[in-house]
PDB file of N, CA and C in Angstrom:
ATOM      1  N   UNK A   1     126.730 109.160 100.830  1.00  0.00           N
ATOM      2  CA  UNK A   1     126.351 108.839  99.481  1.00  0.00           C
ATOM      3  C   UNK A   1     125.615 110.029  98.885  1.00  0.00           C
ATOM      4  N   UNK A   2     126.041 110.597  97.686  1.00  0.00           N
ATOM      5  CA  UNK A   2     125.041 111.498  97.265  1.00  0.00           C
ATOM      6  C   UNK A   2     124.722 110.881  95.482  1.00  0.00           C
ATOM      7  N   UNK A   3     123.606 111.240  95.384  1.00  0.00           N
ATOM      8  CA  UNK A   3     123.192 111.156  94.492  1.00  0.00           C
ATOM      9  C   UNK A   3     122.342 112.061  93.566  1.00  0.00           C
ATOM     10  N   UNK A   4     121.589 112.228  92.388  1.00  0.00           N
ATOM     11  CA  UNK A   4     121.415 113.483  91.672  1.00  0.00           C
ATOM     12  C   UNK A   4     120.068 113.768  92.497  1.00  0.00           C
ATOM     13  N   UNK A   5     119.411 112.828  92.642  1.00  0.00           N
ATOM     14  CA  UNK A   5     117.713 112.898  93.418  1.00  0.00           C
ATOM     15  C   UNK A   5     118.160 114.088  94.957  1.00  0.00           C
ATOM     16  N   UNK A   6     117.887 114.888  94.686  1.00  0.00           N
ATOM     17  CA  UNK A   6     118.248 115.798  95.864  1.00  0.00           C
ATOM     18  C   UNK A   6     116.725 115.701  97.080  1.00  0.00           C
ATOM     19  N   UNK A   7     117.238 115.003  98.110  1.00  0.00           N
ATOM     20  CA  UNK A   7     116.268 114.931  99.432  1.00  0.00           C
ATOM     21  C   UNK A   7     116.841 115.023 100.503  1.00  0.00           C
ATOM     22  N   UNK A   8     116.436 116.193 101.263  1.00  0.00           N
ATOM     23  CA  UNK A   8     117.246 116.461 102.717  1.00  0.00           C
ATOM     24  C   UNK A   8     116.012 117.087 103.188  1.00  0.00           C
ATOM     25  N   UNK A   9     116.626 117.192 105.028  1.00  0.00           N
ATOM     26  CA  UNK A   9     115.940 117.148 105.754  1.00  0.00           C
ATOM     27  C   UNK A   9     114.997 118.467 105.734  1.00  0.00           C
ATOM     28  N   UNK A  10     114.034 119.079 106.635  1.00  0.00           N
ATOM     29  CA  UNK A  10     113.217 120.268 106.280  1.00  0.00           C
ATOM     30  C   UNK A  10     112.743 120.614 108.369  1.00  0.00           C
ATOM     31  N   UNK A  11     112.616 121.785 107.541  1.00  0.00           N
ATOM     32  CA  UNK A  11     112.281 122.445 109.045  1.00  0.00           C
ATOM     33  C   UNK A  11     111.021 121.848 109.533  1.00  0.00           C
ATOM     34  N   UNK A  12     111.542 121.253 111.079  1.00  0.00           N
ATOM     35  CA  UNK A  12     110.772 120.841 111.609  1.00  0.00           C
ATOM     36  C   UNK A  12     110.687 119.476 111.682  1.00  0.00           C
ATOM     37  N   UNK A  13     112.244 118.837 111.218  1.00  0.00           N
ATOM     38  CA  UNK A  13     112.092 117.264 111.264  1.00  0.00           C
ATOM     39  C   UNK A  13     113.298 117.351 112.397  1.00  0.00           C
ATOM     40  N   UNK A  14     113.480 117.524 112.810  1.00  0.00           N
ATOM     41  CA  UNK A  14     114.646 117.823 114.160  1.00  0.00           C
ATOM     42  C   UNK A  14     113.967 116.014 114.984  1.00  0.00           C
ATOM     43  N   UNK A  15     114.973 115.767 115.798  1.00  0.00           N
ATOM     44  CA  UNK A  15     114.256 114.625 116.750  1.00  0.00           C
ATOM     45  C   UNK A  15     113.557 113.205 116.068  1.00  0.00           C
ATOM     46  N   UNK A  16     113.418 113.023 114.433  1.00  0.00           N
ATOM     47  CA  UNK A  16     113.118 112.360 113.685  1.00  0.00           C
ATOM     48  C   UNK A  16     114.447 111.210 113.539  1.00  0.00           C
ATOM     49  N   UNK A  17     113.967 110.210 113.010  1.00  0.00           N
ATOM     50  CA  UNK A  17     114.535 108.836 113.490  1.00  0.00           C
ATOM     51  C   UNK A  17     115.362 108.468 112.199  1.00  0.00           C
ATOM     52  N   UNK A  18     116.511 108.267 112.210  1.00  0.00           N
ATOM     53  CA  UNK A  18     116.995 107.424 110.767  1.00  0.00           C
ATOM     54  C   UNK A  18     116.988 106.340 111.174  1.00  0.00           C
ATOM     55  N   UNK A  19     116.088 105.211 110.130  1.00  0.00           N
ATOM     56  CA  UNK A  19     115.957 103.806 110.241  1.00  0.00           C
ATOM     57  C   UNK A  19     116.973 103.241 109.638  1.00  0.00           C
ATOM     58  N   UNK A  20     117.057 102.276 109.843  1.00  0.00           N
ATOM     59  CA  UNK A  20     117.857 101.386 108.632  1.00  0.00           C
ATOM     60  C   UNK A  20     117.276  99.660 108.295  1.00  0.00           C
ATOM     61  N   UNK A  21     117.001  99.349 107.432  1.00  0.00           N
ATOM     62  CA  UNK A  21     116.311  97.969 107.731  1.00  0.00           C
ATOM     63  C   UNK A  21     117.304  96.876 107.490  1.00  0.00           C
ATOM     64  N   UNK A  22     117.275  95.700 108.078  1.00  0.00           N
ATOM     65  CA  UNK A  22     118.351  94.968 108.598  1.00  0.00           C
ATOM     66  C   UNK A  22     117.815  93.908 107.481  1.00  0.00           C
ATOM     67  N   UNK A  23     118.767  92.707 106.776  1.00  0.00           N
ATOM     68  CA  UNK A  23     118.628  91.874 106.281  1.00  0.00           C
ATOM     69  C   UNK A  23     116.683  91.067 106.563  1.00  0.00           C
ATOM     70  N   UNK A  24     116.720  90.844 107.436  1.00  0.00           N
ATOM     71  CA  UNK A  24     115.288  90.194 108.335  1.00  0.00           C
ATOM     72  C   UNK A  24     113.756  91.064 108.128  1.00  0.00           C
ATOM     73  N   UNK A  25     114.687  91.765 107.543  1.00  0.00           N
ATOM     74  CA  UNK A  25     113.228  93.039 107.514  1.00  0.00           C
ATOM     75  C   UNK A  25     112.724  93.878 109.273  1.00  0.00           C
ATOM     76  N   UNK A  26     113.117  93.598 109.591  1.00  0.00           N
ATOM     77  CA  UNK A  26     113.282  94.356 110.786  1.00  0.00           C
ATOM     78  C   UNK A  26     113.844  95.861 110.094  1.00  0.00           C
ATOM     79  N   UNK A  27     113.250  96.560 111.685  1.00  0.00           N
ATOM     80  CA  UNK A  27     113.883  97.935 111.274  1.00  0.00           C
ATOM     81  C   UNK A  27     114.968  98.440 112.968  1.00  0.00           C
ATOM     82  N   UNK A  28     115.995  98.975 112.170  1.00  0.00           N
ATOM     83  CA  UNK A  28     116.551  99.803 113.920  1.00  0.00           C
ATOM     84  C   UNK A  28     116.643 101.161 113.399  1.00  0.00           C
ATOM     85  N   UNK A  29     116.909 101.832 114.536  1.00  0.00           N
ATOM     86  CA  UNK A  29     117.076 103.750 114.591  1.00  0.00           C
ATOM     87  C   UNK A  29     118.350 103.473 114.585  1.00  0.00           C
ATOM     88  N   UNK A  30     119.122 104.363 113.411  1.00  0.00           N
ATOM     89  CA  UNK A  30     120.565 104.439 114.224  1.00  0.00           C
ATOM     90  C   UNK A  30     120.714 106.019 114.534  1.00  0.00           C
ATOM     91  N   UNK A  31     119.794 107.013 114.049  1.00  0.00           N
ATOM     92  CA  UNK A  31     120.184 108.448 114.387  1.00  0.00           C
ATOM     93  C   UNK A  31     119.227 108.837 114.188  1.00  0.00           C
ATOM     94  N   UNK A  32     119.387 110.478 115.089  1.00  0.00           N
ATOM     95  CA  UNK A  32     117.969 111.293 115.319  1.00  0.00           C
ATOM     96  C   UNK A  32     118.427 112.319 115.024  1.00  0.00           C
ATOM     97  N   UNK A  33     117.474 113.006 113.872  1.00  0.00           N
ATOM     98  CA  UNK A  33     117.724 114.585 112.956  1.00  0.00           C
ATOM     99  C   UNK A  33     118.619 115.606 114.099  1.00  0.00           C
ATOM    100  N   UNK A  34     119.756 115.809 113.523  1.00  0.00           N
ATOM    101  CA  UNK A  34     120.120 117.157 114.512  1.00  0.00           C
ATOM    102  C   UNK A  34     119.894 117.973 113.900  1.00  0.00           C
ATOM    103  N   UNK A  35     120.071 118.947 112.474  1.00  0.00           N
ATOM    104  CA  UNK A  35     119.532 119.655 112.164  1.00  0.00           C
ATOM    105  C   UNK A  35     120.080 119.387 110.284  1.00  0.00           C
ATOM    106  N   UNK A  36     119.894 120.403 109.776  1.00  0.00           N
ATOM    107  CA  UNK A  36     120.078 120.303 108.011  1.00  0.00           C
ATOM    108  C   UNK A  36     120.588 121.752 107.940  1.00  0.00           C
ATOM    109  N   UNK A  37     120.227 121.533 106.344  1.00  0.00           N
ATOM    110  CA  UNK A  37     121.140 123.062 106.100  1.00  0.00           C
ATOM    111  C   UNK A  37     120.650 124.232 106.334  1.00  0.00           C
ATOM    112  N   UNK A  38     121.030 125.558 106.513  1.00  0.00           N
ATOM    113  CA  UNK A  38     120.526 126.796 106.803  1.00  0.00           C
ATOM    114  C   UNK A  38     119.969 127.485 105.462  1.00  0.00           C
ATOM    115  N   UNK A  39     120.773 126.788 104.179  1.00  0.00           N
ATOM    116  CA  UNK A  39     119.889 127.083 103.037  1.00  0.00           C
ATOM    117  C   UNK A  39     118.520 127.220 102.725  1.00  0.00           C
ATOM    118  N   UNK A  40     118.040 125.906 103.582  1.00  0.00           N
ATOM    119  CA  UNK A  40     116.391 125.621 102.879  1.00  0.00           C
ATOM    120  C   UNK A  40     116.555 124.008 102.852  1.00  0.00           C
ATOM    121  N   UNK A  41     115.215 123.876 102.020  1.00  0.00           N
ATOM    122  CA  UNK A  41     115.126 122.397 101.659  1.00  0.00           C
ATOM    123  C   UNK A  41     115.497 121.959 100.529  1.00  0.00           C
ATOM    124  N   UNK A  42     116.121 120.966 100.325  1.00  0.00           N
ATOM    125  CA  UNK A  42     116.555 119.882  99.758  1.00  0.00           C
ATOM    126  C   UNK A  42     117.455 121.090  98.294  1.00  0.00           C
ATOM    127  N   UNK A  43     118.633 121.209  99.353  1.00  0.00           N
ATOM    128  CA  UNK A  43     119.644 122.260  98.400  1.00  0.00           C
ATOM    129  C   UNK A  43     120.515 121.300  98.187  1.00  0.00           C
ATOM    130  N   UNK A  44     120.706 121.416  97.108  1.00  0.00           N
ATOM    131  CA  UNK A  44     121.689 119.760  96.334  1.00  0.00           C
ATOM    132  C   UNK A  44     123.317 120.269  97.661  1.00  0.00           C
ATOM    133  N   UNK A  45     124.191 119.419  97.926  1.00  0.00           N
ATOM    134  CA  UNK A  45     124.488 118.838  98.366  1.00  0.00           C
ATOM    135  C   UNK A  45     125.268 119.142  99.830  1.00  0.00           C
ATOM    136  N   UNK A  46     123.890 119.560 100.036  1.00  0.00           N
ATOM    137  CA  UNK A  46     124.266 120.307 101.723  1.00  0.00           C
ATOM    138  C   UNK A  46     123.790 119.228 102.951  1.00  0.00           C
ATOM    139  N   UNK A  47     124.712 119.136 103.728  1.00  0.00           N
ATOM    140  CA  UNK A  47     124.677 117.633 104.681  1.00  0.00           C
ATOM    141  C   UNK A  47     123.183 117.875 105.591  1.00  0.00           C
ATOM    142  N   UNK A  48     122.499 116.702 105.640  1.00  0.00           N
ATOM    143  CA  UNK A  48     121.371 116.643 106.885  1.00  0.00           C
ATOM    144  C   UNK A  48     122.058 115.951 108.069  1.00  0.00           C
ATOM    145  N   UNK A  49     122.223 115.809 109.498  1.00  0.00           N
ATOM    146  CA  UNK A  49     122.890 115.975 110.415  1.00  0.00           C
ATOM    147  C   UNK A  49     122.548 115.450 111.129  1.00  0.00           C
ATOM    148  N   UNK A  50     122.896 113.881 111.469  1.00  0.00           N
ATOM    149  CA  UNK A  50     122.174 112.851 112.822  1.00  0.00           C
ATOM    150  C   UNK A  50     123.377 113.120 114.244  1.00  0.00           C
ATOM    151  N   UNK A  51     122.821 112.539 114.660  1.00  0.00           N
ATOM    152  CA  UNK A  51     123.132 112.097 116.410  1.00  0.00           C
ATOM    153  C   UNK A  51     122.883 110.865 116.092  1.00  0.00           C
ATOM    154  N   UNK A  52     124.256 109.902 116.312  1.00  0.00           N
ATOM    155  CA  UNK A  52     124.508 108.158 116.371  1.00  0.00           C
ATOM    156  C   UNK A  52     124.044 108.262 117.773  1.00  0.00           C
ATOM    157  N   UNK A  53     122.798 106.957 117.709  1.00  0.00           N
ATOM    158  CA  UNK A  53     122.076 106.600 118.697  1.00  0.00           C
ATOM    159  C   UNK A  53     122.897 105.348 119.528  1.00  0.00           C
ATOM    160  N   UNK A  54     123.821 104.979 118.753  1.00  0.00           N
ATOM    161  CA  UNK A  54     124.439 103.730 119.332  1.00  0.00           C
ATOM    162  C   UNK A  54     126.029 104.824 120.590  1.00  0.00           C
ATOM    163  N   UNK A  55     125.810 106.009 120.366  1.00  0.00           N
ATOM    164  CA  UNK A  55     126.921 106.805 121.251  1.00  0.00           C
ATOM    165  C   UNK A  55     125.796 106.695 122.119  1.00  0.00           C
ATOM    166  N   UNK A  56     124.569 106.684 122.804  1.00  0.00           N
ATOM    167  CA  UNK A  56     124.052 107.272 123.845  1.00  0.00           C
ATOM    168  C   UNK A  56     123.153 105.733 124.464  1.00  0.00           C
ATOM    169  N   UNK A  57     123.193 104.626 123.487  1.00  0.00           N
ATOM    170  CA  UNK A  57     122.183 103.373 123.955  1.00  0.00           C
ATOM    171  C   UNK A  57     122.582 103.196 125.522  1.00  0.00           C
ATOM    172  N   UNK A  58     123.485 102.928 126.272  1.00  0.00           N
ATOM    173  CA  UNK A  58     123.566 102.820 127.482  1.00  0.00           C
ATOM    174  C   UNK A  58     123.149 103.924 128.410  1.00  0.00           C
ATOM    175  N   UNK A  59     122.957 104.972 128.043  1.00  0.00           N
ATOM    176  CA  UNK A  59     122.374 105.849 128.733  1.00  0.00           C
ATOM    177  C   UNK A  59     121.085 106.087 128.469  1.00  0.00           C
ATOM    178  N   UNK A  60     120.457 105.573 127.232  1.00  0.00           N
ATOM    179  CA  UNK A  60     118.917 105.748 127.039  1.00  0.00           C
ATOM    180  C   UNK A  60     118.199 104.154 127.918  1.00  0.00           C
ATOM    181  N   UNK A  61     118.966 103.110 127.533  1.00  0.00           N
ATOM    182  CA  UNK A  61     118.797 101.717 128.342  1.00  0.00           C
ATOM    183  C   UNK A  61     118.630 102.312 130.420  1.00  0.00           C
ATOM    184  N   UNK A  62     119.688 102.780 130.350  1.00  0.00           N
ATOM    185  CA  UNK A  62     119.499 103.028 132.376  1.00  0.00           C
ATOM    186  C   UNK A  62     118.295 104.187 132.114  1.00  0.00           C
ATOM    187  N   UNK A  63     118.492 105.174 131.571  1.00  0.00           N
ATOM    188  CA  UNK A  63     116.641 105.808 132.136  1.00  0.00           C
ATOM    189  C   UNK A  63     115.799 104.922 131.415  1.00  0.00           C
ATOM    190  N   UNK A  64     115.647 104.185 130.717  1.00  0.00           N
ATOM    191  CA  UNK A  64     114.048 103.612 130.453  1.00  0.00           C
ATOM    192  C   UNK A  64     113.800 102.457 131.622  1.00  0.00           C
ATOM    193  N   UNK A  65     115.060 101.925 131.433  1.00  0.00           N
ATOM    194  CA  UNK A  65     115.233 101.085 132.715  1.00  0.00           C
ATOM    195  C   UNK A  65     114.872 101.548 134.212  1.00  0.00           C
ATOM    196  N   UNK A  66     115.085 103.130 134.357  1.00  0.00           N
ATOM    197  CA  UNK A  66     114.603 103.673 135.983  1.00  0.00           C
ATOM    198  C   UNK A  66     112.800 104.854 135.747  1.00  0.00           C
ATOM    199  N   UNK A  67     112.268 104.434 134.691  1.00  0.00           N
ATOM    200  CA  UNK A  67     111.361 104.907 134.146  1.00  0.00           C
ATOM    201  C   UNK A  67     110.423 103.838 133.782  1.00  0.00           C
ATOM    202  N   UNK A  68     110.062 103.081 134.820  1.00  0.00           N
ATOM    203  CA  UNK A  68     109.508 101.446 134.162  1.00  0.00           C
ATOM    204  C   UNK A  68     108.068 102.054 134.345  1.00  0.00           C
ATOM    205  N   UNK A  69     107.253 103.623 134.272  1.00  0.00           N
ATOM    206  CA  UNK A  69     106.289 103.458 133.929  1.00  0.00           C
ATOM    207  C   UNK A  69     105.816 103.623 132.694  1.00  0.00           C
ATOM    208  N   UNK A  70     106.718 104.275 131.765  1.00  0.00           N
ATOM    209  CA  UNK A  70     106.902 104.650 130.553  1.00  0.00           C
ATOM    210  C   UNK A  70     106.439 103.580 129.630  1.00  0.00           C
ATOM    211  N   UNK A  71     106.829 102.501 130.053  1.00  0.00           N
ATOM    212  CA  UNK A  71     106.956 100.697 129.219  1.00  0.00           C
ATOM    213  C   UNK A  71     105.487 100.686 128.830  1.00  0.00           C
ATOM    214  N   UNK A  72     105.243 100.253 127.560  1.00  0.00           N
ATOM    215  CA  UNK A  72     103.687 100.205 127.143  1.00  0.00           C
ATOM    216  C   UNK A  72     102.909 101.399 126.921  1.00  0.00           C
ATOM    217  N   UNK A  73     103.238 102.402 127.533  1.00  0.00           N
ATOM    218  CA  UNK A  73     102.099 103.601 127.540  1.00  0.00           C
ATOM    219  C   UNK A  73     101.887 104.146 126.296  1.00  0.00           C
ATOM    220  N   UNK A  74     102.827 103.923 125.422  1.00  0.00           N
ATOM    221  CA  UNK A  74     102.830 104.922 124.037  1.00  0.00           C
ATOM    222  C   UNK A  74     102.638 104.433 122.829  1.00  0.00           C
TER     223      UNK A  74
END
């Protein structure tokens, strides 16, 4: 979707979470910043760049799952 309001990502948001909020008001991650444009910030209509979190959930599920001290600490 683009629109005239130009907002993209900026150096140093790498690893940052795209939410999405679900009917319920709940929130999920579906992607984490891979990177933005080499232009600069917020250059009208140059793509910001996720990693779909739903390609890797079974592999983030078995390590948190073999990492059960992690649970709560943070």
């Amino acid at each position: 979707m683009y629109t005239n309001d130009v907002t993209s990502l900026v150096q140093g948001d790498s690893g940052g979470p795209l939410n999405c909020q679900r009917s319920d008001g709940t929130w999920d991650v579906h992607g984490i910043v891979s990177f933005g444009s080499s232009l600069g910030c917020n250059y009208p209509k140059k793509p910001s760049v996720f990693t779909r979190v739903s390609g890797y959930i079974s592999w983030i599920n078995n390590d948190v799952a073999k990492n059960k001290c992690c649970v709560g600490e943070f």
